[in-house]
N, C-alpha and C. Protein backbone atom coordinates (compact mmCIF):
# COMPACT_ATOMS: atom_id res chain seq x y z
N UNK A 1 90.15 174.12 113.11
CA UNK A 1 91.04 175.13 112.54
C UNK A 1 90.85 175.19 111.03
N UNK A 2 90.87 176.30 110.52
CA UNK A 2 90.90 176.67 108.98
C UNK A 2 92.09 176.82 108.63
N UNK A 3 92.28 175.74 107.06
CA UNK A 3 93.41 176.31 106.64
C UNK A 3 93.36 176.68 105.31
N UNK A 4 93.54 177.79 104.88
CA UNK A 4 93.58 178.27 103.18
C UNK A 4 94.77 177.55 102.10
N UNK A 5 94.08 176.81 101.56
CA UNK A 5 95.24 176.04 100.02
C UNK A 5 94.72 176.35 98.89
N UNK A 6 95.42 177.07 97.71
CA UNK A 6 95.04 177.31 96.86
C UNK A 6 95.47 176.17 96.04
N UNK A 7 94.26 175.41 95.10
CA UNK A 7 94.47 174.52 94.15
C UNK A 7 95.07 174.45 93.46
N UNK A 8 95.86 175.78 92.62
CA UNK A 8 96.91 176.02 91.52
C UNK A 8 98.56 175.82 92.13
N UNK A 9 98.90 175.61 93.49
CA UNK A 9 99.80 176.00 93.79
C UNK A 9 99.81 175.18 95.05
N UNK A 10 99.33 174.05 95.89
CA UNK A 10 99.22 173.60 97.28
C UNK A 10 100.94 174.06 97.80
N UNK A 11 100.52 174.81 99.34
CA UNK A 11 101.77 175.20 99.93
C UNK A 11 102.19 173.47 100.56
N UNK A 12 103.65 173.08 100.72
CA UNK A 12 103.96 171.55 100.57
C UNK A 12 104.30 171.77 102.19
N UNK A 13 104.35 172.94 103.04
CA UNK A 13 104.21 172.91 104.08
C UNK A 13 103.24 172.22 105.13
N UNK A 14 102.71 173.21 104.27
CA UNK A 14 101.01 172.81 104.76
C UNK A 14 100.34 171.48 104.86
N UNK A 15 100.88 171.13 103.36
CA UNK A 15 100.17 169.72 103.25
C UNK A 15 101.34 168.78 104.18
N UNK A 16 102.11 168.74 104.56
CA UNK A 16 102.73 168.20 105.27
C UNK A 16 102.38 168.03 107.07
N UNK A 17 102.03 169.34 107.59
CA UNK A 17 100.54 169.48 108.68
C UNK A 17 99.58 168.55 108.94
N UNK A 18 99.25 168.68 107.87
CA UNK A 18 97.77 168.09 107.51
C UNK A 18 97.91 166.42 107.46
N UNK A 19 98.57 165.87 106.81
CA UNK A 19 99.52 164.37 106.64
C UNK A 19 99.42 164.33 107.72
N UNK A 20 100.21 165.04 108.96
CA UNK A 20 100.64 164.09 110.09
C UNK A 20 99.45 164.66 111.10
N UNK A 21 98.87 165.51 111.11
CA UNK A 21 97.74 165.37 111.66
C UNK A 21 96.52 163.54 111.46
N UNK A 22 96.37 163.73 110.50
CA UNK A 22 95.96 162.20 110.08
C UNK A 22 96.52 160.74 110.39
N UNK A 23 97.81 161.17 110.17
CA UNK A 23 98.81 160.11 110.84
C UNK A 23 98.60 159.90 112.25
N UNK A 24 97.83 161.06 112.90
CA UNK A 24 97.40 161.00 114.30
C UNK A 24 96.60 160.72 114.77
N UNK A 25 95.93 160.07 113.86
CA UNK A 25 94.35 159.73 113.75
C UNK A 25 93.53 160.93 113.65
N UNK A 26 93.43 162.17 113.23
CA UNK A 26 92.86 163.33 112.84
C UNK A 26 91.82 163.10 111.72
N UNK A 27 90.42 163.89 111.91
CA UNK A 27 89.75 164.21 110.77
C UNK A 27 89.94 165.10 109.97
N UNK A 28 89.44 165.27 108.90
CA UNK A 28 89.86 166.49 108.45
C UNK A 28 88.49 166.84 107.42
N UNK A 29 87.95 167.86 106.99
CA UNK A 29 87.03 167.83 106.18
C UNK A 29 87.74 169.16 104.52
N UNK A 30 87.43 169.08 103.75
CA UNK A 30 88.43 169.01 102.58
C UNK A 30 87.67 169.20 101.21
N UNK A 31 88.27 169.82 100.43
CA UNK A 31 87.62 170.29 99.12
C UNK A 31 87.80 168.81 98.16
N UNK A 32 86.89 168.71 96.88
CA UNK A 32 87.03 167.45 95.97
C UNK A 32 87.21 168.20 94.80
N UNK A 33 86.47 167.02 93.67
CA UNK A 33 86.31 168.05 92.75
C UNK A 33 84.96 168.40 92.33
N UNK A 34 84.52 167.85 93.34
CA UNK A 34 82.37 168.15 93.08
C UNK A 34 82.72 168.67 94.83
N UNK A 35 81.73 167.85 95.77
CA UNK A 35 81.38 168.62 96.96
C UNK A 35 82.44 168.47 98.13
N UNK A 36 82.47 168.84 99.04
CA UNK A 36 83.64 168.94 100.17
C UNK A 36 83.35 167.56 100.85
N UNK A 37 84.24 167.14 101.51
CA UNK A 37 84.26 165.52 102.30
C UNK A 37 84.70 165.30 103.31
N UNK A 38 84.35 165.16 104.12
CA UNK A 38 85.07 164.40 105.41
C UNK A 38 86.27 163.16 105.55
N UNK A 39 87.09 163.12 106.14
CA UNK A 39 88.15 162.15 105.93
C UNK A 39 89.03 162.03 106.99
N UNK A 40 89.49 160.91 106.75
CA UNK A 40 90.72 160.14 107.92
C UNK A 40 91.71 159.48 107.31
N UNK A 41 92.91 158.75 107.99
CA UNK A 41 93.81 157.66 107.11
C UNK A 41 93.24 156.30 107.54
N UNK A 42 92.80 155.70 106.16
CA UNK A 42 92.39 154.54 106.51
C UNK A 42 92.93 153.45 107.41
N UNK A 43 94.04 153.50 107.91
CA UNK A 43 94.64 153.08 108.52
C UNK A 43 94.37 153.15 110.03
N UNK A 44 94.24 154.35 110.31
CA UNK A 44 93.51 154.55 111.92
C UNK A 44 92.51 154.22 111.88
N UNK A 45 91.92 153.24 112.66
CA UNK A 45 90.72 152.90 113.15
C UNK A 45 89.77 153.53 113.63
N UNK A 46 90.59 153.79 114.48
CA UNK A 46 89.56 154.96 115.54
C UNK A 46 89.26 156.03 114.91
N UNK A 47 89.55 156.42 113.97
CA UNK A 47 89.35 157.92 113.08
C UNK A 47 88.36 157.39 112.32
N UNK A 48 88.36 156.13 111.32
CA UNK A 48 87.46 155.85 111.00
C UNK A 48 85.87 155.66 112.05
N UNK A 49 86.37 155.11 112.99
CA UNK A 49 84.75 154.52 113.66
C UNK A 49 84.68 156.02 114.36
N UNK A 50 85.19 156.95 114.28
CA UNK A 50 84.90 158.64 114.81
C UNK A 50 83.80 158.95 113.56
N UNK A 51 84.19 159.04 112.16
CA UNK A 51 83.75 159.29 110.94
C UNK A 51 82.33 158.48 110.86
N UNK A 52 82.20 157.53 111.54
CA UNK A 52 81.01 156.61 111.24
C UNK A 52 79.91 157.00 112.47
N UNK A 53 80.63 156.99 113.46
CA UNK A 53 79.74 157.57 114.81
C UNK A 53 79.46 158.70 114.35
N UNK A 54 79.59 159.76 113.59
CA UNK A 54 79.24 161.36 113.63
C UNK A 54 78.23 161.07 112.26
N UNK A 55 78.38 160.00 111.05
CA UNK A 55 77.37 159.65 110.47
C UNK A 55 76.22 158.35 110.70
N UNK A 56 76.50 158.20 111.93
CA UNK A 56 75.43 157.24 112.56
C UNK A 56 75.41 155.95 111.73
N UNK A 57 76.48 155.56 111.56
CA UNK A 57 76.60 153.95 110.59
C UNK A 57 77.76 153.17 111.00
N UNK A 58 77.49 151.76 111.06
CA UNK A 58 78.55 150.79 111.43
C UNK A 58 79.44 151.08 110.12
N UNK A 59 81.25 151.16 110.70
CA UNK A 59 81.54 151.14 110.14
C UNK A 59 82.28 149.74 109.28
N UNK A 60 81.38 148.64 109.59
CA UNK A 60 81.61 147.66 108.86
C UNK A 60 80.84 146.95 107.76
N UNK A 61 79.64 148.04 107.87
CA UNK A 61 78.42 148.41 106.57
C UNK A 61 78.60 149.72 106.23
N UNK A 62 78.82 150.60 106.54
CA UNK A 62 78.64 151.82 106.04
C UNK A 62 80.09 151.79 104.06
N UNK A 63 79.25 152.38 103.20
CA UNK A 63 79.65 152.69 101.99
C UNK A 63 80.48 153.60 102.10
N UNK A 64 82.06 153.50 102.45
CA UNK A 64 82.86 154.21 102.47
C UNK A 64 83.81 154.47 101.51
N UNK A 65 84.52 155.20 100.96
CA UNK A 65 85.02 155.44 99.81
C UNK A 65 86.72 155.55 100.49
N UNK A 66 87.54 155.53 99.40
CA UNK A 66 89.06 155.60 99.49
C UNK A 66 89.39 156.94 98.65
N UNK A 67 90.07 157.95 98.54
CA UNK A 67 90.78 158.67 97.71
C UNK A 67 92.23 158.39 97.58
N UNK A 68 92.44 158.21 96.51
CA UNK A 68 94.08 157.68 96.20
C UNK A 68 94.60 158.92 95.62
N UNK A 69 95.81 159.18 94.89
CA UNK A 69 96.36 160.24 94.66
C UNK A 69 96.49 159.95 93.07
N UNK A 70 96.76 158.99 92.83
CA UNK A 70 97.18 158.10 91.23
C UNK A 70 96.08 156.88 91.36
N UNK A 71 96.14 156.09 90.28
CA UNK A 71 96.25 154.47 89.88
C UNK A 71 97.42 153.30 89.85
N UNK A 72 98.29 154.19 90.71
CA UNK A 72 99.46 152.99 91.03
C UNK A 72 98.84 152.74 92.52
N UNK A 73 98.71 154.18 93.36
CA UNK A 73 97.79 153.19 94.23
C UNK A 73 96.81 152.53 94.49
N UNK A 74 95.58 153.18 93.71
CA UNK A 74 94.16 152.83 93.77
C UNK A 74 95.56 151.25 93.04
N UNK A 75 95.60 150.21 92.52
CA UNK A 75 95.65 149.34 92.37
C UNK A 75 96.43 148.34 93.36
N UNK A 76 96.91 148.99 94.74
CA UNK A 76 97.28 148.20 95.99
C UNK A 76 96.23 147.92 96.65
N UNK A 77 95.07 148.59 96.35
CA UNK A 77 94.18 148.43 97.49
C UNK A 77 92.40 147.69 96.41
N UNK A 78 93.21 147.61 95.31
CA UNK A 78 91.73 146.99 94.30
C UNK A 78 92.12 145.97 93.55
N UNK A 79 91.52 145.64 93.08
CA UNK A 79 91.69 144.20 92.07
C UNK A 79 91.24 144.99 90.90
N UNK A 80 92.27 145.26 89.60
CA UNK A 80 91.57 145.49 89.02
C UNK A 80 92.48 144.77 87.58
N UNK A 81 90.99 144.20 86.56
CA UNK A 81 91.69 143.35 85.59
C UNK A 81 91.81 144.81 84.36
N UNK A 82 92.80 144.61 83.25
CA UNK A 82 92.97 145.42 81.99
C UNK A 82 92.07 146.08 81.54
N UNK A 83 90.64 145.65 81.28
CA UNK A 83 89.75 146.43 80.77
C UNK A 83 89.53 147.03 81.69
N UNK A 84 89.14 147.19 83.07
CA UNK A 84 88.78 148.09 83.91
C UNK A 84 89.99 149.28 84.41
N UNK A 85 90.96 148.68 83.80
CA UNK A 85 92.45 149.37 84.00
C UNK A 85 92.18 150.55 83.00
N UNK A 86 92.02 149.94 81.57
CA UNK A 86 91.75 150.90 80.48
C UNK A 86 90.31 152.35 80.70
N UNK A 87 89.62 151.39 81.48
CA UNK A 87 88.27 152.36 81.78
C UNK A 87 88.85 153.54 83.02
N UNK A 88 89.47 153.07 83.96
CA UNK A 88 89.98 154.37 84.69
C UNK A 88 90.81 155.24 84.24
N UNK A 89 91.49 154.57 83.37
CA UNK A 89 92.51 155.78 82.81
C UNK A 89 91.92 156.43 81.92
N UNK A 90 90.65 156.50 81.28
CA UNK A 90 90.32 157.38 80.69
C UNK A 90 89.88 158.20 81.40
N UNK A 91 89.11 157.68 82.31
CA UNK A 91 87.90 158.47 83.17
C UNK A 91 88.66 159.59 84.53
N UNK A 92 90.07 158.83 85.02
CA UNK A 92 90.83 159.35 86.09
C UNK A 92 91.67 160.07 85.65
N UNK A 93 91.61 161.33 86.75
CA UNK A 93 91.69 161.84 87.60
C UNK A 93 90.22 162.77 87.09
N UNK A 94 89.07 162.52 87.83
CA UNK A 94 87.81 163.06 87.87
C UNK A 94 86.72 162.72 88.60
N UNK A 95 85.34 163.29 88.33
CA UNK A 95 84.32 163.18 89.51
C UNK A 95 83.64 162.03 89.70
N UNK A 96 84.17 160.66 89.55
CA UNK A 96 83.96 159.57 89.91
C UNK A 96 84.28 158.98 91.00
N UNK A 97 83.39 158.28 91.30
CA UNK A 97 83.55 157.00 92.23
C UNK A 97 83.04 155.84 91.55
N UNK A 98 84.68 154.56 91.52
CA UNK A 98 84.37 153.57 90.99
C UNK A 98 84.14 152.07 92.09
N UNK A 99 83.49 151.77 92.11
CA UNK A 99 83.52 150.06 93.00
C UNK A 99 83.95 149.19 92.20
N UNK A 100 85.06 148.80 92.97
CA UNK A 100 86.15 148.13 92.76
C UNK A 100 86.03 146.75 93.50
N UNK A 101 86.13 145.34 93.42
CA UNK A 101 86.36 144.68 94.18
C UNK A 101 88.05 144.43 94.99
N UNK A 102 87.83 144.54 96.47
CA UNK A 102 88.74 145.05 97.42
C UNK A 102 89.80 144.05 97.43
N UNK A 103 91.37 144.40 97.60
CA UNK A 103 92.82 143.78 97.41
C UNK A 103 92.72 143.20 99.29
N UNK A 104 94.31 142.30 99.07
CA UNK A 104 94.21 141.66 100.34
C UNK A 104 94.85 142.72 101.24
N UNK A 105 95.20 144.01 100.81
CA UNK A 105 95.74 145.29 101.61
C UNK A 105 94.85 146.16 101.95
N UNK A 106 93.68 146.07 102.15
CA UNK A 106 92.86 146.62 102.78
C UNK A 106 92.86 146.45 104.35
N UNK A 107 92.94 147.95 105.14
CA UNK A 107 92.96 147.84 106.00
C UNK A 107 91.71 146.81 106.97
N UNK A 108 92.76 146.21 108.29
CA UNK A 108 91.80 145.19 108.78
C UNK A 108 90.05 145.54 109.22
N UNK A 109 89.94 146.90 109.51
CA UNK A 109 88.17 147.20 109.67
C UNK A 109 87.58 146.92 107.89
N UNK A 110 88.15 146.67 107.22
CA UNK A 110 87.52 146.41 105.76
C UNK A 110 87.95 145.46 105.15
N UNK A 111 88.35 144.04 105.85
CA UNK A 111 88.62 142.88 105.62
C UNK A 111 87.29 142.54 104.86
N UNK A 112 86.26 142.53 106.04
CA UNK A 112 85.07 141.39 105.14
C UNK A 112 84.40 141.86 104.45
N UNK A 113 84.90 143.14 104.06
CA UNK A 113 84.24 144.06 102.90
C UNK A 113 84.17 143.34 101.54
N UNK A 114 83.82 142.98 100.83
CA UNK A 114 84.05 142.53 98.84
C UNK A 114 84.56 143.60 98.03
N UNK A 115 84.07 144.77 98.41
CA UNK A 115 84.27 145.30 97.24
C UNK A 115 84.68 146.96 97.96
N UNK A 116 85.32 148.21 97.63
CA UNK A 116 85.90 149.28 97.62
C UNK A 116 85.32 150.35 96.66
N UNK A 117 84.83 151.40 97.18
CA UNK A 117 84.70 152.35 96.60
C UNK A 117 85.88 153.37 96.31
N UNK A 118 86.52 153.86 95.19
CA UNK A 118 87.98 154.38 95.20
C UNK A 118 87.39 155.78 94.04
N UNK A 119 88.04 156.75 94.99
CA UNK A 119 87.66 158.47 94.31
C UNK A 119 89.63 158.26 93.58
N UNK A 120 90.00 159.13 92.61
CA UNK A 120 91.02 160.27 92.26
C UNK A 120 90.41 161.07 91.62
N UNK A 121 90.17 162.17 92.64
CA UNK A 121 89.84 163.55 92.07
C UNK A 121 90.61 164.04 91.84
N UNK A 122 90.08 165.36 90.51
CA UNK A 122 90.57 165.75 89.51
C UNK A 122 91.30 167.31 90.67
N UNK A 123 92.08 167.31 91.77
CA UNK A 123 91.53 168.16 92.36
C UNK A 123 93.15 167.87 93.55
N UNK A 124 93.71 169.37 93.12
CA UNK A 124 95.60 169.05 93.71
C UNK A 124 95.76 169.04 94.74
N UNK A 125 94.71 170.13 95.48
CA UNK A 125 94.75 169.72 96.80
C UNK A 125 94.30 168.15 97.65
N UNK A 126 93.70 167.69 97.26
CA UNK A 126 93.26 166.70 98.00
C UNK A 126 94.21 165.07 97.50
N UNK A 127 94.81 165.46 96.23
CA UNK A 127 95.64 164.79 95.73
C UNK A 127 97.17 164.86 96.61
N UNK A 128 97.55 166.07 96.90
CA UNK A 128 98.77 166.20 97.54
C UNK A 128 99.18 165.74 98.60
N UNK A 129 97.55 165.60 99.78
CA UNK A 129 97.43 165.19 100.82
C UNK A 129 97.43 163.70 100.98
N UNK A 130 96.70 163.09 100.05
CA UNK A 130 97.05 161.56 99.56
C UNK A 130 97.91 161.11 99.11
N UNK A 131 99.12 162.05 98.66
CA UNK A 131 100.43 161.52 98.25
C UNK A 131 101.10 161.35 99.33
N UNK A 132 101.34 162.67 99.45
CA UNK A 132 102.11 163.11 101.00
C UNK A 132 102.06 161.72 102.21
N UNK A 133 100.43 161.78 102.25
CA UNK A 133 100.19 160.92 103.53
C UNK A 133 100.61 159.28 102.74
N UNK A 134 101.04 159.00 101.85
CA UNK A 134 101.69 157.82 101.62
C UNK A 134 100.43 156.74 101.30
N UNK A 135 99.14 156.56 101.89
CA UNK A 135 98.28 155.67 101.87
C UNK A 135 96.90 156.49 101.43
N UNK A 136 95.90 156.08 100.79
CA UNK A 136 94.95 156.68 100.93
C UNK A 136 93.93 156.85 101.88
N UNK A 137 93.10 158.34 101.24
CA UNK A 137 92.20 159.04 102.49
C UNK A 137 90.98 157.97 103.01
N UNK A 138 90.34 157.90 103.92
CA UNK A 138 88.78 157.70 103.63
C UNK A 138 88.49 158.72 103.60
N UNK A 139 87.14 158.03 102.90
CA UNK A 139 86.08 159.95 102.43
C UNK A 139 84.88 159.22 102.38
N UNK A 140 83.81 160.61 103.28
CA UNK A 140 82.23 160.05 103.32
C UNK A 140 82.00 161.87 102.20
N UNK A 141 80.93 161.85 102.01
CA UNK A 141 80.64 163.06 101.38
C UNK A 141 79.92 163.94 102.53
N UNK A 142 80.06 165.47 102.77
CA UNK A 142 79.98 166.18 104.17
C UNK A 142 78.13 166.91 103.60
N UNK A 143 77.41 166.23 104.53
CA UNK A 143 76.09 166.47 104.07
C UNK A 143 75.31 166.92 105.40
N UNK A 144 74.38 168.20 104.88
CA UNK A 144 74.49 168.85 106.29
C UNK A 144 72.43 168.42 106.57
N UNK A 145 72.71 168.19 107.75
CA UNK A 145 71.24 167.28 108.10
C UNK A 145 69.93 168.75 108.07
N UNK A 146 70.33 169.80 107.73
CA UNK A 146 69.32 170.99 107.79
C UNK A 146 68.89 170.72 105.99
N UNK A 147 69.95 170.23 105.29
CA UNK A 147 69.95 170.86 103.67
C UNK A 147 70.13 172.03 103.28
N UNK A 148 70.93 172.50 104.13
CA UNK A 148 71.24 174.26 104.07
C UNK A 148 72.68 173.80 103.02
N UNK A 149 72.89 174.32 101.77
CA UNK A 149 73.86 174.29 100.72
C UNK A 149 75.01 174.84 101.29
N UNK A 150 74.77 176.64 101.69
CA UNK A 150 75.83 176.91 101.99
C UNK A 150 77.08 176.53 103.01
N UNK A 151 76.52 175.32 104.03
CA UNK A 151 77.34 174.95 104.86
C UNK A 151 77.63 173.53 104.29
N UNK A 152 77.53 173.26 103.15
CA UNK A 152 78.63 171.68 102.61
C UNK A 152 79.09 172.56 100.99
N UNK A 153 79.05 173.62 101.27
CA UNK A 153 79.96 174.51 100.11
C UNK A 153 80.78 175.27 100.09
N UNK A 154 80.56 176.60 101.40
CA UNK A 154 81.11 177.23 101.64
C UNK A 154 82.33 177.46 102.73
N UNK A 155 83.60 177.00 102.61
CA UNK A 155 84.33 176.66 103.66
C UNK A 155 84.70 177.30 105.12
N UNK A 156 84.02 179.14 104.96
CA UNK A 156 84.09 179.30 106.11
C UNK A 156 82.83 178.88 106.99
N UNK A 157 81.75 178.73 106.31
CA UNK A 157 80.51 178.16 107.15
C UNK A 157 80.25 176.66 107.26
N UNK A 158 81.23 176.00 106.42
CA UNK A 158 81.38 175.09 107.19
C UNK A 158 82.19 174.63 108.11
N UNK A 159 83.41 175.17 108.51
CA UNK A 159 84.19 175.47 110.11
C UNK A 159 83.63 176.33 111.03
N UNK A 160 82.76 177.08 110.38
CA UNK A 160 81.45 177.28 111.87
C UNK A 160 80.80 176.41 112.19
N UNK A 161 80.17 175.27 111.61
CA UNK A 161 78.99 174.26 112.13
C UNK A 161 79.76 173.26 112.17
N UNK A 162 81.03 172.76 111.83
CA UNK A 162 81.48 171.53 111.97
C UNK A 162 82.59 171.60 112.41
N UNK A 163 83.30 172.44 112.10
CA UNK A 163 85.56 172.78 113.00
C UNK A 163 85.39 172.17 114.24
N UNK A 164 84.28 172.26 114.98
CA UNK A 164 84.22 171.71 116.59
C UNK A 164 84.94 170.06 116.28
N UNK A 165 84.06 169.58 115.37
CA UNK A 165 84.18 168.05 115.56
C UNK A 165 85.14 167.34 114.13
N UNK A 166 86.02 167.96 113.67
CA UNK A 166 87.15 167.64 113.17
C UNK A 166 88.42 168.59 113.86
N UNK A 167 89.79 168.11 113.45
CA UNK A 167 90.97 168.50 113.52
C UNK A 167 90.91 169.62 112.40
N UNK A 168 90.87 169.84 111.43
CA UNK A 168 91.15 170.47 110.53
C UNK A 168 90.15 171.03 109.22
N UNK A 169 89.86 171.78 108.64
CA UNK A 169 88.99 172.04 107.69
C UNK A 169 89.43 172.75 106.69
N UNK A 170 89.85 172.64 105.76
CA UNK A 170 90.63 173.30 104.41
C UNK A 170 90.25 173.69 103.61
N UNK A 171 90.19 175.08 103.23
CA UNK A 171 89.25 176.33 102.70
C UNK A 171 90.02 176.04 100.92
N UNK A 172 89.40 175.06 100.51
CA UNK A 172 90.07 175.61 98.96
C UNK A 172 88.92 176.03 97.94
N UNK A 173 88.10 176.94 98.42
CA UNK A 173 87.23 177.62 97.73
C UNK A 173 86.02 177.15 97.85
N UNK A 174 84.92 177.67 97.00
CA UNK A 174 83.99 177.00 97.22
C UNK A 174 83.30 175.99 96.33
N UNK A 175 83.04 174.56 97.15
CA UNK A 175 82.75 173.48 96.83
C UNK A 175 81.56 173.54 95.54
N UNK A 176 80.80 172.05 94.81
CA UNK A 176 80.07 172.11 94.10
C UNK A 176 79.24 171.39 94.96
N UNK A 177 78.04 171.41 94.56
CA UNK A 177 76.53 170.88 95.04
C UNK A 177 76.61 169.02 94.62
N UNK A 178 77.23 168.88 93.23
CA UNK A 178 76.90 167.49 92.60
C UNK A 178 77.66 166.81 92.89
N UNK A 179 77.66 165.97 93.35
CA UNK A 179 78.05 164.51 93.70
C UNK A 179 78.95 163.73 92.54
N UNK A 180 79.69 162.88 92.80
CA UNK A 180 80.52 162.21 92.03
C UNK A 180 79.68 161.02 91.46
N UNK A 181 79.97 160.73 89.58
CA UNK A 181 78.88 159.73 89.39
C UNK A 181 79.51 158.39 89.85
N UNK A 182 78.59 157.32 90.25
CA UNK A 182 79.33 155.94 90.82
C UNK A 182 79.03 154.64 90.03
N UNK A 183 80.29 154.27 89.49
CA UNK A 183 80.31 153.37 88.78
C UNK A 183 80.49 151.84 89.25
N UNK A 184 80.04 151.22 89.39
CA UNK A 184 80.25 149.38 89.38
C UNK A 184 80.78 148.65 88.79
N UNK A 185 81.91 148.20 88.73
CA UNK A 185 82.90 147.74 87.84
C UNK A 185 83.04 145.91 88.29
N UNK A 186 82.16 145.76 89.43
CA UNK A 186 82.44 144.34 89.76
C UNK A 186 81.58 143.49 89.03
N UNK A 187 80.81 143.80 87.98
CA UNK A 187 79.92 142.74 87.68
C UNK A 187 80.64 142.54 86.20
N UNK A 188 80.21 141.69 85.16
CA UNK A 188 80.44 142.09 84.04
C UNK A 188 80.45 142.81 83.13
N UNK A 189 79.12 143.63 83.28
CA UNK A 189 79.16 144.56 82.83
C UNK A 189 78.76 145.69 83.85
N UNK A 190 80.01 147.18 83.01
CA UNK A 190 79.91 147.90 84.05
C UNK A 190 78.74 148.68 84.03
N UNK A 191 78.17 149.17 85.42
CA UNK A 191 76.73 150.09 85.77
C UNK A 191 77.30 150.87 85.77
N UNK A 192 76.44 152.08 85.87
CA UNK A 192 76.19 153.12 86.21
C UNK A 192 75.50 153.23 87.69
N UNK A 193 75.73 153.17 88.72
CA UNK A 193 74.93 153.02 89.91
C UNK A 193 73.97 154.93 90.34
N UNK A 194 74.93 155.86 90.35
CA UNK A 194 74.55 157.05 90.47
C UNK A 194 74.73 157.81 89.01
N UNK A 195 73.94 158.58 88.99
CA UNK A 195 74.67 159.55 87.32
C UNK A 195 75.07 160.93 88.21
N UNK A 196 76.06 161.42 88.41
CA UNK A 196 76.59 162.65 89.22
C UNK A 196 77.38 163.68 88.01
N UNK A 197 78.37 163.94 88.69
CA UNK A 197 78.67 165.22 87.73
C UNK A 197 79.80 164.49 86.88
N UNK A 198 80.25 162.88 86.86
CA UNK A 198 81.04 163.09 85.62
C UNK A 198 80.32 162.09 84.49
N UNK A 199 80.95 162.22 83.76
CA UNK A 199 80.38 161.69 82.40
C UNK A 199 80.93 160.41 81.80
N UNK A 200 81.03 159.62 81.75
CA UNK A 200 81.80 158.30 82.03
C UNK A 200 81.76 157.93 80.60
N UNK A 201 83.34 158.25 80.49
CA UNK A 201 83.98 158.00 78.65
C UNK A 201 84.42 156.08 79.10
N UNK A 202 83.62 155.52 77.92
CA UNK A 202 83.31 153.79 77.49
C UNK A 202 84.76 153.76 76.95
């Protein structure tokens, strides 16, 4: 099913739908603030190992990411010391993904994980839905095995090739091509692992 949310304004109906769809173990695939994403509540299992079977990866290796809504939550589910505190708040709410080493509240399929990949996009819709839903999203990035652009950009063509195999697909315009840049924050000094579309203020 398609649903239209405009970013300036998310209807709180709607996003309320969408929440308990997830709460149901529902997928959902969803605008960022670079490219559109696939997602579940980390909390359901089975939604997750759905998300991993449709990208052909265990989901107890597969590089999965969290979207939080703030940094009060990204910090229930990360370890994170002051300086790396200081580095997200400059950088958050934007097109990053930071690796984080993982808190003891990580759901149990990501116990023997070390470390957490954690998005807050710059981006209300997908923020509202992570509030709303109380816990954060998982998110893989929605990558289409032809390399055809317009179907991981364009939201009605992508609920033609994919609506079959999610619950939900949410039209908030059309997506960007670039990827979120990914940062490494577990070593001493922080990497740069990907360079994507944000720009990572030191």
């Amino acid at each position: 099913m398609l649903i239209k949310l405009y970013e300036d304004n998310p209807n709180t109906r709607v996003i309320q739908k969408i929440a308990n769809a997830l709460r149901d173990g529902g997928l959902i695939i969803y605008p960022t603030d670079t490219v559109y994403a696939i997602g579940c509540d980390i909390f359901h299992t089975r939604a997750v190992e759905k998300i991993c079977k449709l990208k052909k990866e265990d989901p107890r290796k597969a590089n999965l990411s969290f979207i939080c809504p703030d940094l009060s939550q990204l910090s229930e589910y990360a370890k994170v010391d002051t300086p790396t505190f200081k580095l997200l708040k400059r950088n958050l709410p934007g097109p990053f993904t930071f690796i984080l080493k993982g808190s003891n509240n990580l759901p149990r399929l990501f116990k023997q994980k070390s470390t957490v990949g954690i998005r807050i996009p710059a981006n209300n819709i997908v923020q509202a839905i992570a509030r709303e839903l109380g816990n954060p999203l998982m998110s893989t990035t929605l990558h289409d095995t032809d390399n055809q652009v317009e179907y991981t950009t364009d939201p009605e063509l992508i609920d033609e090739r994919y609506g079959n195999l999610v619950d939900l697909v949410i039209d908030g315009g059309i997506g960007d091509i670039v990827q979120s840049t990914v940062v490494d924050c577990t070593q001493e000094e922080v990497q740069i692992i990907r360079q994507g579309k944000g720009v990572l203020i030191f």
